[in-house]
Structures are given as structure tokens and as C-alpha cells.
C-alpha atoms as a PDB file:
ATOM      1  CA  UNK A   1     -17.312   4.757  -8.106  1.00  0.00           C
ATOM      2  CA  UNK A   2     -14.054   5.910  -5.844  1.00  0.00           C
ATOM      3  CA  UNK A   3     -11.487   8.436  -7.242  1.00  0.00           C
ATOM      4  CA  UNK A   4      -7.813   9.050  -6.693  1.00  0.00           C
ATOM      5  CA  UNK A   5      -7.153  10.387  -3.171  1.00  0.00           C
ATOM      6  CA  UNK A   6      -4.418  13.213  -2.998  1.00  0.00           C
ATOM      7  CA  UNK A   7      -1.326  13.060  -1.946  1.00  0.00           C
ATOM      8  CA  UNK A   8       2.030  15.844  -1.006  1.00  0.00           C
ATOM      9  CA  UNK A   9       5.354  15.190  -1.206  1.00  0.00           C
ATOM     10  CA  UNK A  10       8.679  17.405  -0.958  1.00  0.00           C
ATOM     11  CA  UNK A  11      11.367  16.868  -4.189  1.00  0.00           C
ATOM     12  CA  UNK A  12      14.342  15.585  -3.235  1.00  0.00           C
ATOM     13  CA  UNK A  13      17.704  17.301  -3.625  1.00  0.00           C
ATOM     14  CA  UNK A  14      18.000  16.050  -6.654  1.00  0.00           C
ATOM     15  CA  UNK A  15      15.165  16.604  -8.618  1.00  0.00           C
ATOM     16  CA  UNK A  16      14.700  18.702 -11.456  1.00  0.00           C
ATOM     17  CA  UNK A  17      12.769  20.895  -8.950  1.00  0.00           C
ATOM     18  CA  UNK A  18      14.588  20.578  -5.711  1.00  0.00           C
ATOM     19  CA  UNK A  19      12.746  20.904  -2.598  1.00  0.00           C
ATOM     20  CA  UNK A  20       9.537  21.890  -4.195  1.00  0.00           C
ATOM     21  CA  UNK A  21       6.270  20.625  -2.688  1.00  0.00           C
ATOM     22  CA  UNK A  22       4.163  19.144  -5.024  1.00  0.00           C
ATOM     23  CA  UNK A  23       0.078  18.595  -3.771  1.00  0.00           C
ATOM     24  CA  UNK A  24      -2.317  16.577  -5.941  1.00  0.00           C
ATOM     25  CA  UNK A  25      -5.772  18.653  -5.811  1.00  0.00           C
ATOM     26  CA  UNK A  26      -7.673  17.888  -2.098  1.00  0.00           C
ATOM     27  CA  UNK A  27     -10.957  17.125  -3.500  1.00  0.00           C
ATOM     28  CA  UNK A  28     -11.191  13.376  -2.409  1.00  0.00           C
ATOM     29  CA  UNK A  29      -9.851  12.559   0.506  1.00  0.00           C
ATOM     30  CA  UNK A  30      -9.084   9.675   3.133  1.00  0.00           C
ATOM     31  CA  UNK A  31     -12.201   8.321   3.801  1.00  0.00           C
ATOM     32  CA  UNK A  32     -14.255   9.594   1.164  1.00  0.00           C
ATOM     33  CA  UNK A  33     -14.274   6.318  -0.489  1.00  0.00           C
ATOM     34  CA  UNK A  34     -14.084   4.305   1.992  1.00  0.00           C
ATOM     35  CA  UNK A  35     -17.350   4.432   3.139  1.00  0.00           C
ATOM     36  CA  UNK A  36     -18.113   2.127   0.569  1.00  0.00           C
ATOM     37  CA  UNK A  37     -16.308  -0.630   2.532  1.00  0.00           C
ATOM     38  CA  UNK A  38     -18.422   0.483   5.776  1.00  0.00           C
ATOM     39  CA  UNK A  39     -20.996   0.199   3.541  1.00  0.00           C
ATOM     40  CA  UNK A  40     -20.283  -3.341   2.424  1.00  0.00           C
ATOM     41  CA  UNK A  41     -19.457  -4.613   6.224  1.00  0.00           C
ATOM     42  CA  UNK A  42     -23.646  -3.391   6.856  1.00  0.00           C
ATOM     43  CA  UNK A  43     -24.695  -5.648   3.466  1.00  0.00           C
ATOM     44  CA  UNK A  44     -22.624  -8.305   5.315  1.00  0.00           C
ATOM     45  CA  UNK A  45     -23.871  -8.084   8.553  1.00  0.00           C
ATOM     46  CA  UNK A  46     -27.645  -8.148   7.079  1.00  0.00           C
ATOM     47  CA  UNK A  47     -26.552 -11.526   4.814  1.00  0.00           C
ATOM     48  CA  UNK A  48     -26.260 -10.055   1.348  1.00  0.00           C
ATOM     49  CA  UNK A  49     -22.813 -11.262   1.149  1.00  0.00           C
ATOM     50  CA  UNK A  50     -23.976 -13.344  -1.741  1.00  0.00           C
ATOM     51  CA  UNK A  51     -25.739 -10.742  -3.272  1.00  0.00           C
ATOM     52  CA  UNK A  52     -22.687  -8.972  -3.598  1.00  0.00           C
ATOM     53  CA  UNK A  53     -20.643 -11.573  -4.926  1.00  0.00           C
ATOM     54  CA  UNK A  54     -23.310 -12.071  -7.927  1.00  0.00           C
ATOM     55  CA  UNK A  55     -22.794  -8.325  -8.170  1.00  0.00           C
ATOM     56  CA  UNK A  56     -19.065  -8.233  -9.035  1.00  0.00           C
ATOM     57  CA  UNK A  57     -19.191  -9.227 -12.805  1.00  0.00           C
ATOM     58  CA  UNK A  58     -20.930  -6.042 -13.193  1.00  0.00           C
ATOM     59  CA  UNK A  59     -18.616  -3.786 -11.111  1.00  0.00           C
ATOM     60  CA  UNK A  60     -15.027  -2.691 -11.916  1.00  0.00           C
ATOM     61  CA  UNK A  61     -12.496  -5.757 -12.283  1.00  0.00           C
ATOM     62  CA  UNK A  62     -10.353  -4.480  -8.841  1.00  0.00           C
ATOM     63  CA  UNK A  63     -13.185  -4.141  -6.617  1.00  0.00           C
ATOM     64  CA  UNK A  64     -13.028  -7.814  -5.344  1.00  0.00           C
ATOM     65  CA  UNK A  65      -9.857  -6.811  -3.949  1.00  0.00           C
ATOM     66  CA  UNK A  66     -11.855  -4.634  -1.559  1.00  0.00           C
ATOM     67  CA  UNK A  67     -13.702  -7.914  -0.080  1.00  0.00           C
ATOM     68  CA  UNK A  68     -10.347  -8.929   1.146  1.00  0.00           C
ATOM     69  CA  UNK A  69     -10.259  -5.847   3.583  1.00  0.00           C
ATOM     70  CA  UNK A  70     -12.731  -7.916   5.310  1.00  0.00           C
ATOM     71  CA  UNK A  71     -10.741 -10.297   7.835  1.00  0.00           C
ATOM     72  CA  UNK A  72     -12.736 -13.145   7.110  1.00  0.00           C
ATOM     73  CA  UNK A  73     -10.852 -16.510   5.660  1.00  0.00           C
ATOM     74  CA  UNK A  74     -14.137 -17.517   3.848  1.00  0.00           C
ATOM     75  CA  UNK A  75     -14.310 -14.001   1.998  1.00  0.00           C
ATOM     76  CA  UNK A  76     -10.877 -14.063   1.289  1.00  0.00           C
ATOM     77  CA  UNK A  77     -10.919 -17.746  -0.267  1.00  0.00           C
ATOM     78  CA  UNK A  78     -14.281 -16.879  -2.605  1.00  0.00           C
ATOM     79  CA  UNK A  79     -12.496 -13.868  -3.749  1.00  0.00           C
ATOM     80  CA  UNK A  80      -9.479 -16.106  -4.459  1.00  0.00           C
ATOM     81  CA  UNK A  81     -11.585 -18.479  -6.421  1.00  0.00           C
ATOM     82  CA  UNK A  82     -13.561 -15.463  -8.435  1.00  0.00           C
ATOM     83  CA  UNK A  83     -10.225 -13.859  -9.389  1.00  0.00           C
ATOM     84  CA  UNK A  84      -8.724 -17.246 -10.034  1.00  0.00           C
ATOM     85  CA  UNK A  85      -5.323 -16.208  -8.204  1.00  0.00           C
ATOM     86  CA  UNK A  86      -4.226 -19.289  -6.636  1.00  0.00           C
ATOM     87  CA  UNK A  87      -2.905 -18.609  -3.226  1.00  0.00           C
ATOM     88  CA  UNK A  88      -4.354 -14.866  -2.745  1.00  0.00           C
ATOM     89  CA  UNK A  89      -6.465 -15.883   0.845  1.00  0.00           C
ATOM     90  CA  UNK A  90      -3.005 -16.703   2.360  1.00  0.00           C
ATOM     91  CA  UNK A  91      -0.763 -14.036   1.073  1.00  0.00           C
ATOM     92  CA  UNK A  92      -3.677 -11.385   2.034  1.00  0.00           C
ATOM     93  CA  UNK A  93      -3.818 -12.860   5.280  1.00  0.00           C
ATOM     94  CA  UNK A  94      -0.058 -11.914   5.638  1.00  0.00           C
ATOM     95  CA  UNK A  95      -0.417  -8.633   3.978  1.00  0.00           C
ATOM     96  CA  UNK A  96      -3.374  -7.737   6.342  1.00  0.00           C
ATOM     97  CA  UNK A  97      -1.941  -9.198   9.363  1.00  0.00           C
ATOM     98  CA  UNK A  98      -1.957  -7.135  12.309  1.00  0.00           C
ATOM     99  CA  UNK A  99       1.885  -6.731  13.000  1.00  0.00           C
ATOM    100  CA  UNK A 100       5.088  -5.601  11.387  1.00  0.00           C
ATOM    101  CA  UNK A 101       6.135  -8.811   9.347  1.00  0.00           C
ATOM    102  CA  UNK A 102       9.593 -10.594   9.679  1.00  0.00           C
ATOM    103  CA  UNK A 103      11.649 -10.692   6.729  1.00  0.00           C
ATOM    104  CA  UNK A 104      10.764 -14.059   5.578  1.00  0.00           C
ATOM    105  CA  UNK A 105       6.586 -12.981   5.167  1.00  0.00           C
ATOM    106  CA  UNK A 106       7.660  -9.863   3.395  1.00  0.00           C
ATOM    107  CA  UNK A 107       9.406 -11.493   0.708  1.00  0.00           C
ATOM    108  CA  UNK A 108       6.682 -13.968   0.162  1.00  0.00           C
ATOM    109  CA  UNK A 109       4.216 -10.883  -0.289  1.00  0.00           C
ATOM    110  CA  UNK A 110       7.435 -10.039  -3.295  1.00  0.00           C
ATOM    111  CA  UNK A 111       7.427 -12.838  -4.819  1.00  0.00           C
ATOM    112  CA  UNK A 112       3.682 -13.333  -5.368  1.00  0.00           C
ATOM    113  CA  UNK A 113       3.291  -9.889  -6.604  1.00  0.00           C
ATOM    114  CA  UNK A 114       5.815 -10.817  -9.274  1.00  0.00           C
ATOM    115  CA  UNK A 115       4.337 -13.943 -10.617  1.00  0.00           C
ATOM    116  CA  UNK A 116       0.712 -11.941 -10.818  1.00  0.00           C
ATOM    117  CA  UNK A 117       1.156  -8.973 -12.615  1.00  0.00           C
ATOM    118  CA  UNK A 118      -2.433  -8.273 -13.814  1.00  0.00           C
ATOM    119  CA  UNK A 119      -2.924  -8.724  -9.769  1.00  0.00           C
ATOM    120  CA  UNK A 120      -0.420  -6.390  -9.404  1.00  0.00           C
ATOM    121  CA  UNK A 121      -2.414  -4.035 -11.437  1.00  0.00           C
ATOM    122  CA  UNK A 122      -5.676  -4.161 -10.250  1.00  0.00           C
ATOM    123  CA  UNK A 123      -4.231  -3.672  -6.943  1.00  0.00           C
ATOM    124  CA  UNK A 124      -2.719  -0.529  -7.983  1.00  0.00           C
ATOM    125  CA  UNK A 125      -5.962   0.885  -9.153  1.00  0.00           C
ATOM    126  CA  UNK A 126      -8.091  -0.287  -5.806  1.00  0.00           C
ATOM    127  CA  UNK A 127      -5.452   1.331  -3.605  1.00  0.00           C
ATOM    128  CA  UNK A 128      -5.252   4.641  -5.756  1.00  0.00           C
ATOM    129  CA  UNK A 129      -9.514   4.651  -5.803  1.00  0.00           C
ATOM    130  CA  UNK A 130     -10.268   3.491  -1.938  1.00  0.00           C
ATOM    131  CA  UNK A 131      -7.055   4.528  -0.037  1.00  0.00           C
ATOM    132  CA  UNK A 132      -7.205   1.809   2.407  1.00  0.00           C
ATOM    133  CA  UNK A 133      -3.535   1.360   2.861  1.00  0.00           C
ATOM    134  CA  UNK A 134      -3.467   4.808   4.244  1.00  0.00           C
ATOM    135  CA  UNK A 135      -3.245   5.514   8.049  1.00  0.00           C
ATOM    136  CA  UNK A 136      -5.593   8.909   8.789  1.00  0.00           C
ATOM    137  CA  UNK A 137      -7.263  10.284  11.710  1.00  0.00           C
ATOM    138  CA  UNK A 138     -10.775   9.697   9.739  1.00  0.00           C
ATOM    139  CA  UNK A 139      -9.765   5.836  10.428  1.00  0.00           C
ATOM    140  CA  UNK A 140     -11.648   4.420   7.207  1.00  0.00           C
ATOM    141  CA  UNK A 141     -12.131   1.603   7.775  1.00  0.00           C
ATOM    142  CA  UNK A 142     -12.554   1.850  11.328  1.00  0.00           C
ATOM    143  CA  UNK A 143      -9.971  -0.457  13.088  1.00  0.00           C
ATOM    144  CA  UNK A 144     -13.102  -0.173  15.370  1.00  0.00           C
ATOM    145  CA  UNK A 145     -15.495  -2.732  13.800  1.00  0.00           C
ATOM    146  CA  UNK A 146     -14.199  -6.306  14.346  1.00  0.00           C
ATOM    147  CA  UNK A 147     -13.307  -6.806  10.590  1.00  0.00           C
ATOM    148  CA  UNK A 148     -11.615  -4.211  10.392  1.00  0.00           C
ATOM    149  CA  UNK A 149      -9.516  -4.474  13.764  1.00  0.00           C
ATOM    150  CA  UNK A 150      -5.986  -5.270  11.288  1.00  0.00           C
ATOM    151  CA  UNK A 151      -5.869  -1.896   9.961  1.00  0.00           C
ATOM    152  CA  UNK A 152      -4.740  -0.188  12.951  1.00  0.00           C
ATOM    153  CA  UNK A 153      -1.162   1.275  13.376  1.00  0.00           C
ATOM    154  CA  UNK A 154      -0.485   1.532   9.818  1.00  0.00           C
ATOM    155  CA  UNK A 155       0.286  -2.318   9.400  1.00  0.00           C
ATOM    156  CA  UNK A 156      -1.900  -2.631   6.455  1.00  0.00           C
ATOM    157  CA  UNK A 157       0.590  -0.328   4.529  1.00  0.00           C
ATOM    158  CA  UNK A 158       2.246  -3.696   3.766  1.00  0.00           C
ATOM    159  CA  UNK A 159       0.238  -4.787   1.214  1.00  0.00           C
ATOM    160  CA  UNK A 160       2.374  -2.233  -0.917  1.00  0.00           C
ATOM    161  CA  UNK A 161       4.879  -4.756  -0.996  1.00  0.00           C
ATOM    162  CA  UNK A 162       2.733  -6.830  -3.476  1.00  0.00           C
ATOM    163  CA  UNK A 163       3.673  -4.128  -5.891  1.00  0.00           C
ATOM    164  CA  UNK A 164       7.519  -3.415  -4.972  1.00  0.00           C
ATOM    165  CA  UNK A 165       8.050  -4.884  -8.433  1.00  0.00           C
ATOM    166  CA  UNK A 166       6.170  -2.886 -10.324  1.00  0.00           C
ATOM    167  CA  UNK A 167       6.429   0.829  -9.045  1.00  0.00           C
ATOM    168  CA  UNK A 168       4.533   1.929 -11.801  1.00  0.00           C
ATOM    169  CA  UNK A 169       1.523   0.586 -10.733  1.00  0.00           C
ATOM    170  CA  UNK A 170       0.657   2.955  -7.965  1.00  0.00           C
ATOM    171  CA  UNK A 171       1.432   6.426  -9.182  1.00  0.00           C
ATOM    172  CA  UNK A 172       2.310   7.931  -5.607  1.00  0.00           C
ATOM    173  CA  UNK A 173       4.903   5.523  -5.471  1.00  0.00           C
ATOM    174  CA  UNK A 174       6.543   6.083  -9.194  1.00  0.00           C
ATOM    175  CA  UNK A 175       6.301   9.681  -8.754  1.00  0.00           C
ATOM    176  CA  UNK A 176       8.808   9.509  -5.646  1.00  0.00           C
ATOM    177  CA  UNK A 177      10.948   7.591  -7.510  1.00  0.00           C
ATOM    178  CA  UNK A 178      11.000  10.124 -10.132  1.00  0.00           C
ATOM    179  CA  UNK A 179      12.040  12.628  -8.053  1.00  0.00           C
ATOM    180  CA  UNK A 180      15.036  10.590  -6.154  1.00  0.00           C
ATOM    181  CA  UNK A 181      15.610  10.165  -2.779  1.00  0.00           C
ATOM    182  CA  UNK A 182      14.958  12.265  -0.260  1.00  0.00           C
ATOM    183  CA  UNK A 183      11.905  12.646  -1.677  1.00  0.00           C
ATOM    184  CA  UNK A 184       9.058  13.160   1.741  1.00  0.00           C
ATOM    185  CA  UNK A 185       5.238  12.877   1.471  1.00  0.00           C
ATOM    186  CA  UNK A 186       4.086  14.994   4.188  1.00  0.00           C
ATOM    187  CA  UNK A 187       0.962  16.257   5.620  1.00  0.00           C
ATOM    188  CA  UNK A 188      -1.004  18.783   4.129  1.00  0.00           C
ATOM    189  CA  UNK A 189      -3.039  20.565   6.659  1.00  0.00           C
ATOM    190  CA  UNK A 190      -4.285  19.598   9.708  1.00  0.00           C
ATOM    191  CA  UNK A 191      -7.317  17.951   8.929  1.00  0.00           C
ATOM    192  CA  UNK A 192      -6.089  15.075   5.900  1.00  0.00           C
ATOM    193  CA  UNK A 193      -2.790  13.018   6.510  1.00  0.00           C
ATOM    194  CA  UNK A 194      -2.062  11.958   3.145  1.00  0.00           C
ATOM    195  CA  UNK A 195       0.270   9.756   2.279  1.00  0.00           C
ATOM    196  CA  UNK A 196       2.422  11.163   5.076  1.00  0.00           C
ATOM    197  CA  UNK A 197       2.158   8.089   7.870  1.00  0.00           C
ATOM    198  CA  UNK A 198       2.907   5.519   4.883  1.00  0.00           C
ATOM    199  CA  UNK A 199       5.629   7.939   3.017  1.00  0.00           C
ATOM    200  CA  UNK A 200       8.685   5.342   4.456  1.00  0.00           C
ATOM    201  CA  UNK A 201       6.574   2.140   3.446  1.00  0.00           C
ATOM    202  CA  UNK A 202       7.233   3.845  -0.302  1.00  0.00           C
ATOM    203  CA  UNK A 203      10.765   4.305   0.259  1.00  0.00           C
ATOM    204  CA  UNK A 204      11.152   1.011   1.156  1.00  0.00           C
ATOM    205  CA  UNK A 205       9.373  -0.323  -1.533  1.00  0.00           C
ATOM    206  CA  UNK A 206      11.354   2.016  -3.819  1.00  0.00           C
ATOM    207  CA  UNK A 207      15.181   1.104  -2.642  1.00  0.00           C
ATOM    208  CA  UNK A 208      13.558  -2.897  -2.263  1.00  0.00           C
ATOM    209  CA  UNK A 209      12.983  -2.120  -6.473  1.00  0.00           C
ATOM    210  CA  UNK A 210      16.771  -1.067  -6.714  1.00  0.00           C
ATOM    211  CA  UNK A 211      17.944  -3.852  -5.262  1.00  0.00           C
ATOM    212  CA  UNK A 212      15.759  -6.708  -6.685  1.00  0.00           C
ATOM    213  CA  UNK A 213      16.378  -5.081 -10.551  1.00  0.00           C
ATOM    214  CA  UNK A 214      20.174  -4.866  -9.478  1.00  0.00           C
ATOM    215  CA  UNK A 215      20.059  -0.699 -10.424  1.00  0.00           C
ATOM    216  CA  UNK A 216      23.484   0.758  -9.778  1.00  0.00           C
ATOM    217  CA  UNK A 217      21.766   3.569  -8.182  1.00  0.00           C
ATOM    218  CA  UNK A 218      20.744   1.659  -5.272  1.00  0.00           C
ATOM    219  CA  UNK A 219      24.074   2.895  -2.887  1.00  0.00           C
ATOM    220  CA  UNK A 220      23.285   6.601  -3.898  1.00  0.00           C
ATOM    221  CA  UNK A 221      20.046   6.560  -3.123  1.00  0.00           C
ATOM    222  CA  UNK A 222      20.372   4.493  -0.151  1.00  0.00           C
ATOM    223  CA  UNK A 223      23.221   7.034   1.217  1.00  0.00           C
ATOM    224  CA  UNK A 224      20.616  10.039   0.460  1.00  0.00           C
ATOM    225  CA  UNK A 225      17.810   8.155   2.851  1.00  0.00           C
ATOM    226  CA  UNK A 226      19.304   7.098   5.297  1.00  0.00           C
ATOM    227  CA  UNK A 227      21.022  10.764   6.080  1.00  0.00           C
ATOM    228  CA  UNK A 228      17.631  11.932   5.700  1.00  0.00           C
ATOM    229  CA  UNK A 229      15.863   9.928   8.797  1.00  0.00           C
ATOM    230  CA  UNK A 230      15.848  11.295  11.639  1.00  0.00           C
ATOM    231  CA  UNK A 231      15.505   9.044  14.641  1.00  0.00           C
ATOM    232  CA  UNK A 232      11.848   8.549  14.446  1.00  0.00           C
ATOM    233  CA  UNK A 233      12.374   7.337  10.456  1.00  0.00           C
ATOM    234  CA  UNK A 234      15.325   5.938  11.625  1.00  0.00           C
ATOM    235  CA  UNK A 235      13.372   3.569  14.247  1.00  0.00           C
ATOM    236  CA  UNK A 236      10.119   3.084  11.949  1.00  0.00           C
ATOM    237  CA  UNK A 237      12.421   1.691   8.968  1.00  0.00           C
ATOM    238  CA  UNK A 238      14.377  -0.438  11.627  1.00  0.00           C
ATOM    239  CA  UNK A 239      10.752  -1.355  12.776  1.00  0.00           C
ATOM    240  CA  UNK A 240       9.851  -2.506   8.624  1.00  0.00           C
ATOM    241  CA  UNK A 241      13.041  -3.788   8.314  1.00  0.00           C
ATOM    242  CA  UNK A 242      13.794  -1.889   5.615  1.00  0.00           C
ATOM    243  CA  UNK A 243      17.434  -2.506   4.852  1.00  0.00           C
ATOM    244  CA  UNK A 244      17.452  -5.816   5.580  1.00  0.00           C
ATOM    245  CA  UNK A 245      14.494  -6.060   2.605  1.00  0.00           C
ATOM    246  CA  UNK A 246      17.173  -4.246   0.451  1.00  0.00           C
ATOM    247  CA  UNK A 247      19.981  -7.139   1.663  1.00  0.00           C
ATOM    248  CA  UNK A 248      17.676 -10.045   0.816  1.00  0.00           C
ATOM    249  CA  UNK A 249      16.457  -8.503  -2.278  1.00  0.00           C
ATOM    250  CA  UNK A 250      20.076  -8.298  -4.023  1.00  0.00           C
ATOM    251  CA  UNK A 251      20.362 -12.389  -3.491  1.00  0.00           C
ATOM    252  CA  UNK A 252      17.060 -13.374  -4.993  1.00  0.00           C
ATOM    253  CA  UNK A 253      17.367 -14.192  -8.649  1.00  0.00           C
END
């Protein structure tokens, strides 16, 4: 059930291959697998909701994280309980809010993905099998249906920030790292986005990484970036506050 959806990026300057563009096969892409959660919002509408919860022992541990897609508080809070991750309704209802969050909500989404890293995990794998956190013109899910309606505009890219602490558990994400900054995800062809719309959510969470682990390459790569956005990156990272992530980041212990 689900796969890994695809994703392009450009090497940075400094990579061992500079400047090369690197594509992950296009055989699943955005929206493939999401249909299951269209396909979960009709079992919902037609009352199987508990059906489906009875279901999950059987299915693969991350796929209650899928349920939380759903904006529904009582969802969210059984999914809490069944996981037995003590706070998860809230900080998904930050994560899935539907607006770019201030400073002070983004950190709390930081700090709870460090003191769960099995969550951290499983929410690695559910991102890399449904895509969900990616912005395409397919629209899965459909900001559309009423439970869906939060993952317009890209805001649910922020539930990456769960995992700024662990890179390594979303592989788009450690594979721009690897590469160094300057690093771009871009789009494809023009019929499957990628990771393109979400590429400066991963650089944020990337440079957010440096600073939190106090790396000394944080200034380098932070002087790469930022000559690297042009004034539409420029206003989307001002937008996701991304250096003042990086600011708080370097004073939390």
C-alpha cells in the first residue's frame, strides 16, 4: 500500500557532482497515493470511521498518521490515544493549520518532534508513501472537500518541521543536505510538481538542523542560500520565517 513518490533536485556548487540534476524514477506520482485518503473521507462520510479504526492494528504502524489529514479534533484525539503520543491532536492542529505559523508555533512543532522520535519516524515513512505535504496541480487531497480545506497554499508543508531534528528521516530532505546548499528541487515536466513548491520548506528545515546541533557549517551554508534566492525565494522564506527559525534555534538548549 503507497510507494515513494519522486522527486528532482539540482546539486549544489559544492557537491561532488556540481550542478547535476538528479530525478528519482516518475513511476508514482503526486496523487497516486493519495487517493487512498479520498478514499477514507467516503468510508467517513458513510460512518465506517470505526471500522477503520478496528482496522489499523492490521495495517502499517504510520498509517494512523494519515487520519490526522482529516481536520476533525475527534479524529485527531483517537489517533492520539491509539498511538499513545500525548499531545499529538494539538501539535497536528498547528502543523495542519491553514496559515504560515509565527515563530513561537513553529518551534513547538521542534520541540515535540524531538521528544518523539519513533513519531518522528513513522512520520517520515507516511510522508515518503502518501506525499501529502506536497503542493501539486493534481491537489490530493483536494483542498476542495471540507476536511481537506487546510491543505491549500502549501501550508501543510509545515508538518516537516516535526522532523527538522532528524533529517534522516525523510530521504528527500537528507539527500539535499548531502549535496550542500544551493541544492534546488525543481519541477520535472509539466504535468508532476515534485518536490519543487516545498523545495525552501527543506532548506529551512535543513539550516534550522545547523543551527539547533550548533554545526559550524551553518554561516557557509547560510551565505550559499541566501545568494541563491531570488526575490520570489527571497519573499517565500521571509513569508516561513526562515532565518528567524535559524536565530531561535541557536538559543534553545
Amino acid at each position: 500500500m503507497g510507494g515513494n513518490f519522486p522527486y528532482c533536485f539540482r546539486t549544489g556548487p559544492e557537491s561532488a557532482t556540481p550542478k547535476k540534476e538528479i530525478a528519482t524514477p516518475l513511476e508514482i506520482l503526486n496523487g497516486d497515493n493519495g487517493e487512498i485518503l479520498h478514499l477514507l473521507y467516503i468510508l467517513k462520510k458513510c460512518g465506517y470511521i470505526d471500522k477503520i479504526f478496528e482496522a489499523l492494528p492490521d495495517l502499517p504502524e504510520d498509517f494512523p498518521l494519515l487520519l490526522m489529514c482529516f481536520a476533525d479534533t475527534g479524529i485527531r484525539k483517537r489517533v492520539e490515544a491509539y498511538m499513545g503520543i500525548p499531545g499529538l491532536a494539538a501539535m497536528y492542529n498547528l502543523a495542519f493549520a491553514p496559515r504560515h505559523l509565527n515563530l513561537k508555533d513553529q518551534l513547538k512543532l521542534v520541540e515535540f518532534g524531538r521528544k518523539h522520535p519513533h513519531f518522528q519516524e513513522l512520520l517520515g515513512k507516511s510522508l515518503y508513501r502518501y506525499g501529502y505535504h506536497v503542493e501539486s496541480h493534481i491537489q490530493i487531497p483536494h483542498p476542495g472537500i471540507q476536511d481537506f480545506a487546510h491543505f491549500r497554499s502549501n501550508f501543510c508543508s509545515d508538518v516537516l518541521l516535526f522532523l527538522l531534528s532528524a533529517p534522516e528521516t525523510l530521504t528527500p530532505i537528507h539527500e539535499a543536505m548531502k549535496h550542500g546548499p544551493g541544492t534546488v528541487f525543481f519541477q520535472p515536466n509539466a504535468t508532476y510538481w515534485g518536490y519543487a513548491l516545498c523545495g525552501d520548506y527543506i532548506i529551512r528545515n535543513i539550516v534550522g538542523y545547523l543551527a539547533l546541533t550548533r554545526d559550524k557549517r551553518l554561516p557557509h551554508w547560510l551565505e550559499v542560500e541566501t545568494k541563491c534566492w531570488h526575490k520570489e525565494r527571497q519573499d517565500r522564506h521571509k513569508k516561513i520565517k526562515t532565518l528567524e527559525l535559524v536565530e531561535a534555534l541557536q538559543k534553545l538548549e
